[in-house]
PDB file of N, CA and C in Angstrom:
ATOM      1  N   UNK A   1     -31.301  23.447  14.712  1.00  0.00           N
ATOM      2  CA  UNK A   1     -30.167  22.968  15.468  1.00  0.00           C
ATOM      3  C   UNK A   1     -30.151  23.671  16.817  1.00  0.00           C
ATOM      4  N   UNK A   2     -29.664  23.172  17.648  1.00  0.00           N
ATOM      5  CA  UNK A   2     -29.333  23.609  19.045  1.00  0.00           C
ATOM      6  C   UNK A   2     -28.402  23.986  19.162  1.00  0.00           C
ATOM      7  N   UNK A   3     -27.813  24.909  19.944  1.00  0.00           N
ATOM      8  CA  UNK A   3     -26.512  25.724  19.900  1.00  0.00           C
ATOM      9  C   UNK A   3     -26.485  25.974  20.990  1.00  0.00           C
ATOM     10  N   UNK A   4     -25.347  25.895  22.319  1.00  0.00           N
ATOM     11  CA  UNK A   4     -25.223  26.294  23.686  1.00  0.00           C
ATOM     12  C   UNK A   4     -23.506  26.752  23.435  1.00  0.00           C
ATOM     13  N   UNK A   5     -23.126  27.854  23.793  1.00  0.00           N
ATOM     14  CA  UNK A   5     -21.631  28.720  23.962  1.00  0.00           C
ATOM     15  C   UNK A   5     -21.676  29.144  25.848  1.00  0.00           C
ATOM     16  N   UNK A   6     -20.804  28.583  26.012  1.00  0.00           N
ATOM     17  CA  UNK A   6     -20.686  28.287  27.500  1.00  0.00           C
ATOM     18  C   UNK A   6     -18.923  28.748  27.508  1.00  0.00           C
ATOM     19  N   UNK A   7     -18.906  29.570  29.010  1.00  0.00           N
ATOM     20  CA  UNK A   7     -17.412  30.018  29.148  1.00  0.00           C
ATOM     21  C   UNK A   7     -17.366  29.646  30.617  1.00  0.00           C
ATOM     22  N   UNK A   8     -15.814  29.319  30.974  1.00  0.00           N
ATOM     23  CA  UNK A   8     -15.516  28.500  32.858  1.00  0.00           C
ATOM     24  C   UNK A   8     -16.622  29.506  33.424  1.00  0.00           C
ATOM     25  N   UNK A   9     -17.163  30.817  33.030  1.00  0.00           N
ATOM     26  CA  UNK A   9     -18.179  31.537  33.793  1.00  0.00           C
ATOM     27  C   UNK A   9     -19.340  31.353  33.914  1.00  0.00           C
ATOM     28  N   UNK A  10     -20.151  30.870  32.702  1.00  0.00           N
ATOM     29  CA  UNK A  10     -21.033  31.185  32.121  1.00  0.00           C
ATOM     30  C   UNK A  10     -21.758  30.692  31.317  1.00  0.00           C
ATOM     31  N   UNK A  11     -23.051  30.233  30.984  1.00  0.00           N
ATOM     32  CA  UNK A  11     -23.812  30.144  29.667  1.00  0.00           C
ATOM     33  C   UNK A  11     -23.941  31.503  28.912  1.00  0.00           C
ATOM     34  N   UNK A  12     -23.571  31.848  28.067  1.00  0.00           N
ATOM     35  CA  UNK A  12     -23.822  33.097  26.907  1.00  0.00           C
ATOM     36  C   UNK A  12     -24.700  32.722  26.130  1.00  0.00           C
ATOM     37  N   UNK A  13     -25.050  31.595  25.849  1.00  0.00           N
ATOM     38  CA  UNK A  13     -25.962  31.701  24.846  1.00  0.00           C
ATOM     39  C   UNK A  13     -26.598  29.991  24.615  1.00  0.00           C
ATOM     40  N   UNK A  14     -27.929  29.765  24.441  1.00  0.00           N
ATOM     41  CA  UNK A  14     -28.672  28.415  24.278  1.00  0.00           C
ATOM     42  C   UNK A  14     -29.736  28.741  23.271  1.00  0.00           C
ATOM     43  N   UNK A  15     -29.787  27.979  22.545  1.00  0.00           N
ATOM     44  CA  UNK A  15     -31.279  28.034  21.877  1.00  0.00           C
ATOM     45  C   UNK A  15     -31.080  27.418  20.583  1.00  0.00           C
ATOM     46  N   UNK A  16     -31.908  27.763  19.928  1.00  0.00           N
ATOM     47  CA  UNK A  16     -31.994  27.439  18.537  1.00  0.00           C
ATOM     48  C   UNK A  16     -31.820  28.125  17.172  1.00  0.00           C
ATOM     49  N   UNK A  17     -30.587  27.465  16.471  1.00  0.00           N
ATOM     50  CA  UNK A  17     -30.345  28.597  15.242  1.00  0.00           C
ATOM     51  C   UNK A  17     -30.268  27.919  14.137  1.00  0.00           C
ATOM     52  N   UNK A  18     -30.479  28.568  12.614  1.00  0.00           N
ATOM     53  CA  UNK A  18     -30.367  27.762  11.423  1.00  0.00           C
ATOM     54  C   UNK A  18     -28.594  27.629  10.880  1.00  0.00           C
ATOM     55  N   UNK A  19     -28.304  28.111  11.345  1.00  0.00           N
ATOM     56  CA  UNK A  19     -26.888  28.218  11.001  1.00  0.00           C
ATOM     57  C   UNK A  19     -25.746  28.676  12.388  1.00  0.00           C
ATOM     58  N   UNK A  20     -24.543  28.327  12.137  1.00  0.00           N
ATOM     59  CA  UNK A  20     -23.620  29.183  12.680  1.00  0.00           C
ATOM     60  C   UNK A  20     -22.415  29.567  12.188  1.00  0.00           C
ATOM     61  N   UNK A  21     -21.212  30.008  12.283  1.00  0.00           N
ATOM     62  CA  UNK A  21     -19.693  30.538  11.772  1.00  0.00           C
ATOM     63  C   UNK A  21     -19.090  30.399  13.020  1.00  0.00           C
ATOM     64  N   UNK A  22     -18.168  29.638  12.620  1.00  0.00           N
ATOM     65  CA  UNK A  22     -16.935  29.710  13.208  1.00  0.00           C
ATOM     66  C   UNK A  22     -15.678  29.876  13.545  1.00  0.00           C
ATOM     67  N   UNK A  23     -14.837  30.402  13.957  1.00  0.00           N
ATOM     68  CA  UNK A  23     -13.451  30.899  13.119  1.00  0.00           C
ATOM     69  C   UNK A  23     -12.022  29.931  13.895  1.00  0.00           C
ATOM     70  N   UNK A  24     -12.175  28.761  12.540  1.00  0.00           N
ATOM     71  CA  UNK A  24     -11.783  27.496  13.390  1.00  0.00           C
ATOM     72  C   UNK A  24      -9.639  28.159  13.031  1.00  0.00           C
ATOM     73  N   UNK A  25      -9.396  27.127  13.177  1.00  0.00           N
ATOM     74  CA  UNK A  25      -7.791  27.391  13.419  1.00  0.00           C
ATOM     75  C   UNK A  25      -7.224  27.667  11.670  1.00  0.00           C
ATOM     76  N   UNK A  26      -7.776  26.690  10.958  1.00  0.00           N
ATOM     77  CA  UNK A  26      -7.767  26.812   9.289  1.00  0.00           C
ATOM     78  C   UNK A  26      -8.451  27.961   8.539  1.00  0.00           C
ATOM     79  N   UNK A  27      -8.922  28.685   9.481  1.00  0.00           N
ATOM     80  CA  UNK A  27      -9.756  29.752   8.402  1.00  0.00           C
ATOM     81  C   UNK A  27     -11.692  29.608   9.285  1.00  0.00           C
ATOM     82  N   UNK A  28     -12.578  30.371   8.618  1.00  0.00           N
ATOM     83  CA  UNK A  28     -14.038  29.977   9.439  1.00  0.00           C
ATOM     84  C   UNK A  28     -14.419  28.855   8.667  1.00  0.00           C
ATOM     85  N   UNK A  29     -15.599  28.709   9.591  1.00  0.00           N
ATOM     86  CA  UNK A  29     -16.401  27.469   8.860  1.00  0.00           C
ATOM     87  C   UNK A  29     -17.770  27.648   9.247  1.00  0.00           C
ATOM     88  N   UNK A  30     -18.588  27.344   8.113  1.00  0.00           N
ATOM     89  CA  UNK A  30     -19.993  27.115   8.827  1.00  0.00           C
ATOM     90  C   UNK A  30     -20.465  25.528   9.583  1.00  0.00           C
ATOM     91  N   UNK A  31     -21.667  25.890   9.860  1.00  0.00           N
ATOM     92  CA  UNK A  31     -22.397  24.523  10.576  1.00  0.00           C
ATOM     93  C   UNK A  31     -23.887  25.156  10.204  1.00  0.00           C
ATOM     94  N   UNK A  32     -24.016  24.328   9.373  1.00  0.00           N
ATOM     95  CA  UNK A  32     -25.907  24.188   8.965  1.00  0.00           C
ATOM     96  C   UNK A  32     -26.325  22.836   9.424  1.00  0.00           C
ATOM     97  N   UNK A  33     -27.587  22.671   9.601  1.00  0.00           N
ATOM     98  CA  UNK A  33     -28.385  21.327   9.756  1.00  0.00           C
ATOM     99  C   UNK A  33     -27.948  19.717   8.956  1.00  0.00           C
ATOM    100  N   UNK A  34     -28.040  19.083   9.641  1.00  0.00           N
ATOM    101  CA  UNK A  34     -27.331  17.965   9.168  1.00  0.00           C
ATOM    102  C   UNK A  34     -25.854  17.592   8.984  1.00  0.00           C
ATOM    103  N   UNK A  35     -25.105  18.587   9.579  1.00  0.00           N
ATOM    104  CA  UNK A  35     -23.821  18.639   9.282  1.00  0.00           C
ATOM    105  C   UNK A  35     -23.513  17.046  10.021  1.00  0.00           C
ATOM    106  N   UNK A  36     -22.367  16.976   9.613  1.00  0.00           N
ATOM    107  CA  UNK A  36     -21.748  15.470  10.129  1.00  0.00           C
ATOM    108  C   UNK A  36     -20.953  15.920  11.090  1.00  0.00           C
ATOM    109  N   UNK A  37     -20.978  15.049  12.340  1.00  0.00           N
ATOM    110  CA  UNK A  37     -20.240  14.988  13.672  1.00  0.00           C
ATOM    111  C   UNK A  37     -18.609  15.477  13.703  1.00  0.00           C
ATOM    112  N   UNK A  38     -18.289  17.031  13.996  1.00  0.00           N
ATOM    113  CA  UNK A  38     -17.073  17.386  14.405  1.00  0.00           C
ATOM    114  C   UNK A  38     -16.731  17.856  15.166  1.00  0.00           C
ATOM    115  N   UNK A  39     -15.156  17.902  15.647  1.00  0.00           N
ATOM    116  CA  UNK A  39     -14.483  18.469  16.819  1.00  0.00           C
ATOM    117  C   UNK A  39     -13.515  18.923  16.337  1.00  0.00           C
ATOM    118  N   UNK A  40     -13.679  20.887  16.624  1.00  0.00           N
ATOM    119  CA  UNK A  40     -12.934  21.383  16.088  1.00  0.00           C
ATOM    120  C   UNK A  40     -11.906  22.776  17.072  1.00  0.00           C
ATOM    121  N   UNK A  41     -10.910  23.085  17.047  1.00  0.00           N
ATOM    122  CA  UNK A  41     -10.450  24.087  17.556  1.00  0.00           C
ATOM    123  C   UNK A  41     -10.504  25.271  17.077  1.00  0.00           C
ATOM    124  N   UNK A  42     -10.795  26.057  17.893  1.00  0.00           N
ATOM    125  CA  UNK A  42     -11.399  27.622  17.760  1.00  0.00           C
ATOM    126  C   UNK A  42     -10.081  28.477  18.253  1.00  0.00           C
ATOM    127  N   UNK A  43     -10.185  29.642  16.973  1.00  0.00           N
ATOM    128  CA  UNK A  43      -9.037  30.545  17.477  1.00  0.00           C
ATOM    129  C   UNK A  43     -10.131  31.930  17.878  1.00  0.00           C
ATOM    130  N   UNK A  44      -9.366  32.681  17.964  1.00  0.00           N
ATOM    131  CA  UNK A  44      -9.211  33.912  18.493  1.00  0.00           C
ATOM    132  C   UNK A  44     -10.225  34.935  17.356  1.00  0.00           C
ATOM    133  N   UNK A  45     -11.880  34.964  17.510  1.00  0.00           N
ATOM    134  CA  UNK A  45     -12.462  35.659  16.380  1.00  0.00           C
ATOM    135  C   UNK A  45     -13.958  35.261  16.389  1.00  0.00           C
ATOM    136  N   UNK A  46     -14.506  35.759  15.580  1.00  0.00           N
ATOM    137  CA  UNK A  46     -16.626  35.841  15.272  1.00  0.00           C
ATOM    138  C   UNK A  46     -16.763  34.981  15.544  1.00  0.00           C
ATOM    139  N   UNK A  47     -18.002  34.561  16.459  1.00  0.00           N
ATOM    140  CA  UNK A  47     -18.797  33.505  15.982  1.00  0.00           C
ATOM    141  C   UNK A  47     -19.572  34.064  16.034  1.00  0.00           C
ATOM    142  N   UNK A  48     -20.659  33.847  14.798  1.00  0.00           N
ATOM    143  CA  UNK A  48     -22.040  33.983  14.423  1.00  0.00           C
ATOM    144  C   UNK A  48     -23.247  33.324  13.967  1.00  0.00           C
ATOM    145  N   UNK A  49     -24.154  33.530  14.342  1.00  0.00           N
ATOM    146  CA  UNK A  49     -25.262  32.262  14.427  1.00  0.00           C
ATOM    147  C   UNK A  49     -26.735  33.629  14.038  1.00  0.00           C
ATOM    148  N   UNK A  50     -27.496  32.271  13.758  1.00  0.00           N
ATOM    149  CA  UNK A  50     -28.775  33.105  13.141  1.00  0.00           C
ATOM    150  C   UNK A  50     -29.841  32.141  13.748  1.00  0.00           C
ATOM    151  N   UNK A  51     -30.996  33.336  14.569  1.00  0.00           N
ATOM    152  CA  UNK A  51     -31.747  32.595  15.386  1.00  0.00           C
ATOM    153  C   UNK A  51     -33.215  33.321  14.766  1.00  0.00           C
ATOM    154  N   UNK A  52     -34.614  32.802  15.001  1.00  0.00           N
ATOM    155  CA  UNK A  52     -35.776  33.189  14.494  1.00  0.00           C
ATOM    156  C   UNK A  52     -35.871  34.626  14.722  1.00  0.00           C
ATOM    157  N   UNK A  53     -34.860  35.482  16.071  1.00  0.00           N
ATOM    158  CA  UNK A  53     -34.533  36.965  15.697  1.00  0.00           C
ATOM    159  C   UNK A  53     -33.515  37.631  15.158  1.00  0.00           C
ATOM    160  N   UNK A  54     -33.140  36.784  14.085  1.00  0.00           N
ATOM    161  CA  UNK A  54     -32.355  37.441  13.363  1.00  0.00           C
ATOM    162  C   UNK A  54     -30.509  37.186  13.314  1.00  0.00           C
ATOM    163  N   UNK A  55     -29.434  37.650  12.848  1.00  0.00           N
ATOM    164  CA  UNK A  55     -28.173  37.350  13.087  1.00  0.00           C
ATOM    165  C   UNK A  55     -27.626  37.781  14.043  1.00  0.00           C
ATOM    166  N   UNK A  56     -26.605  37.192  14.642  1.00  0.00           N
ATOM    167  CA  UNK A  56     -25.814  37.550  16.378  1.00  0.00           C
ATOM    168  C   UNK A  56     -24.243  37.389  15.840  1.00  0.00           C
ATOM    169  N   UNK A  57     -23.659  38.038  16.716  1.00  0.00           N
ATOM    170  CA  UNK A  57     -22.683  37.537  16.914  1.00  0.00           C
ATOM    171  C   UNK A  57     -21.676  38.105  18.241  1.00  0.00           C
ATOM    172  N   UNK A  58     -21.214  37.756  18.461  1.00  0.00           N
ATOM    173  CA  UNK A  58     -19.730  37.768  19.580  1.00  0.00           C
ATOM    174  C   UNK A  58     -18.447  37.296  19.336  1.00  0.00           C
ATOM    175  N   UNK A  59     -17.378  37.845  20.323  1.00  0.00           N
ATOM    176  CA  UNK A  59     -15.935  37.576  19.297  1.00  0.00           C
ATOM    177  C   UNK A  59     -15.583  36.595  20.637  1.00  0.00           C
ATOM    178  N   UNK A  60     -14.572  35.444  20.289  1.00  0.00           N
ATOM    179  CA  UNK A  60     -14.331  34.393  21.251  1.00  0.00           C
ATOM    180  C   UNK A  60     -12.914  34.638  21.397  1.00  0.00           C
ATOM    181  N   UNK A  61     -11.729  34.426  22.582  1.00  0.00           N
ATOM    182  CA  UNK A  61     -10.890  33.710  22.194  1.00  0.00           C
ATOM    183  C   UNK A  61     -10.408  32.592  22.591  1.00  0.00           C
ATOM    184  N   UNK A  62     -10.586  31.904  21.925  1.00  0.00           N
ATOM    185  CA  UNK A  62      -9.847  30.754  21.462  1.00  0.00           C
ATOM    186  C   UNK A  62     -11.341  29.513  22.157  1.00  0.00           C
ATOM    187  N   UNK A  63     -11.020  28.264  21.947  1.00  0.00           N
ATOM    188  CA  UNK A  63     -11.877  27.578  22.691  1.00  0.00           C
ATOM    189  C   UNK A  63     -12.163  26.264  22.111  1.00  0.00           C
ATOM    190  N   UNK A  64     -13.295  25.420  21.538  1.00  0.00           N
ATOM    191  CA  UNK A  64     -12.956  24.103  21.225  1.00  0.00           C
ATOM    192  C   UNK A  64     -15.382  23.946  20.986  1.00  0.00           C
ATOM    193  N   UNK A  65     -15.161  23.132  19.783  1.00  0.00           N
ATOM    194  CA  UNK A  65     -16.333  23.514  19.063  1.00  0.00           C
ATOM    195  C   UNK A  65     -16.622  21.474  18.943  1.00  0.00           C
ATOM    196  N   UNK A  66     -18.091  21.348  19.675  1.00  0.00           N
ATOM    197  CA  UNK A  66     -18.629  20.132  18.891  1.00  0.00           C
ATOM    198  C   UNK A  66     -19.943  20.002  18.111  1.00  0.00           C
ATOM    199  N   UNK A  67     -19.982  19.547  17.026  1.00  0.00           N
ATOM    200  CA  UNK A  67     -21.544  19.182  16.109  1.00  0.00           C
ATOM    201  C   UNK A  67     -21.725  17.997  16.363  1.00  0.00           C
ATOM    202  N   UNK A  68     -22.641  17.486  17.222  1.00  0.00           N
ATOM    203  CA  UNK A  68     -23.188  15.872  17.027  1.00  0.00           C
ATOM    204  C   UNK A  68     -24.761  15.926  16.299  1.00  0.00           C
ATOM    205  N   UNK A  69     -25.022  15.345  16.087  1.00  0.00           N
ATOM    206  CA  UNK A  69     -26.666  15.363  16.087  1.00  0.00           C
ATOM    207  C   UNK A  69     -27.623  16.263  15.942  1.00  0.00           C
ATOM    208  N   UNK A  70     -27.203  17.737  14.776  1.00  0.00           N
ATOM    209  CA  UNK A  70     -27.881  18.469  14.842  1.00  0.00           C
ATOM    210  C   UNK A  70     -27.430  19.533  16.391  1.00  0.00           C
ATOM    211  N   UNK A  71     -26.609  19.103  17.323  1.00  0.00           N
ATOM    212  CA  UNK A  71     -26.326  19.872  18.570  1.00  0.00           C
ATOM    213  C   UNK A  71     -24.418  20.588  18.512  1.00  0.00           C
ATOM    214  N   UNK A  72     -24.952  21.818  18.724  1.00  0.00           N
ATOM    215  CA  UNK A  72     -23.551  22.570  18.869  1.00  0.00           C
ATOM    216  C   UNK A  72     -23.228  22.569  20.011  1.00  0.00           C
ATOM    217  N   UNK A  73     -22.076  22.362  20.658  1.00  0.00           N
ATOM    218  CA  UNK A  73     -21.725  23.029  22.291  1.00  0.00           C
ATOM    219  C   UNK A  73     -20.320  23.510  21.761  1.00  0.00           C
ATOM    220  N   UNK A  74     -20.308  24.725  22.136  1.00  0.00           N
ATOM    221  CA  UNK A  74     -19.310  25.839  21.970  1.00  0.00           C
ATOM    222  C   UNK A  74     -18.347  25.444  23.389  1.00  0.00           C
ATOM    223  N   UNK A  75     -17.485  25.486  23.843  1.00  0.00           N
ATOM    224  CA  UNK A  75     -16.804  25.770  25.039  1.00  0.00           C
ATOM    225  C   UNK A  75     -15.638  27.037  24.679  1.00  0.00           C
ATOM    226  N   UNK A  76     -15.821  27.863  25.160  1.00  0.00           N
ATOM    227  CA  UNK A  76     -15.139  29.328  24.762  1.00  0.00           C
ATOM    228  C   UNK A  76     -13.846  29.679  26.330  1.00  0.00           C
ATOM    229  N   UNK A  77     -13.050  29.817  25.271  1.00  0.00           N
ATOM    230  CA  UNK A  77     -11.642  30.218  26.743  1.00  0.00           C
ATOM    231  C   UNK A  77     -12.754  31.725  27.348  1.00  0.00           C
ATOM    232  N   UNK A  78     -12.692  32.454  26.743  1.00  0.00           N
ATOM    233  CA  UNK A  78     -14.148  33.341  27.098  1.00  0.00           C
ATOM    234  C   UNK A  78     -14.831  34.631  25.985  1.00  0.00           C
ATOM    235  N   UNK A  79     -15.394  35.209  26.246  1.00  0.00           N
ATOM    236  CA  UNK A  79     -16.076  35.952  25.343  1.00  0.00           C
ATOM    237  C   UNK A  79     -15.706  37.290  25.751  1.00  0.00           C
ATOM    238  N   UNK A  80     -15.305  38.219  24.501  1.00  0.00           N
ATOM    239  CA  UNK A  80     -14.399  39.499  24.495  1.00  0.00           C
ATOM    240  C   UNK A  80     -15.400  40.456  24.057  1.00  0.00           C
ATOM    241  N   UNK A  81     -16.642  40.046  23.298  1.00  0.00           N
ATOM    242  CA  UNK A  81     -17.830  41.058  22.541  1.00  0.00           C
ATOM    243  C   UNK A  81     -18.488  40.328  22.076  1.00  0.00           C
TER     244      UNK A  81
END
């Protein structure tokens, strides 16, 4: 899957990961491969993703999350860590 986390500043992060976490408004959620097309709101907390070097993560707050097609685009109010 493709994964891009972008803030009004910035690209933080593009590439390719097998997974990610998200810490949507209901509690987290993952996104693995094949997931079905969502749009979701992001609070204030981890996101973490796992790329061929291994697990990442950074803390967001708040922001707004899409899965189409195997493709993540993060839009983050901005990134705190």
């Amino acid at each position: 899957m493709h994964l891009e986390i972008i803030t009004p500043d910035r690209k933080i992060f593009e590439g390719e990961v097998s997974e990610a976490t998200f810490p949507g408004a209901n509690g987290s959620f993952q996104i693995l491969k094949n997931h079905a097309a969502i749009v979701s709101a992001l609070e204030k907390g981890a996101v973490s993703y796992t790329t061929s070097d291994g697990k990442k993560s950074l803390v967001v707050d708040g922001g707004v999350v899409e899965v189409n097609d195997n493709k993540i685009i993060v839009l983050a109010e901005k990134v705190i860590a």
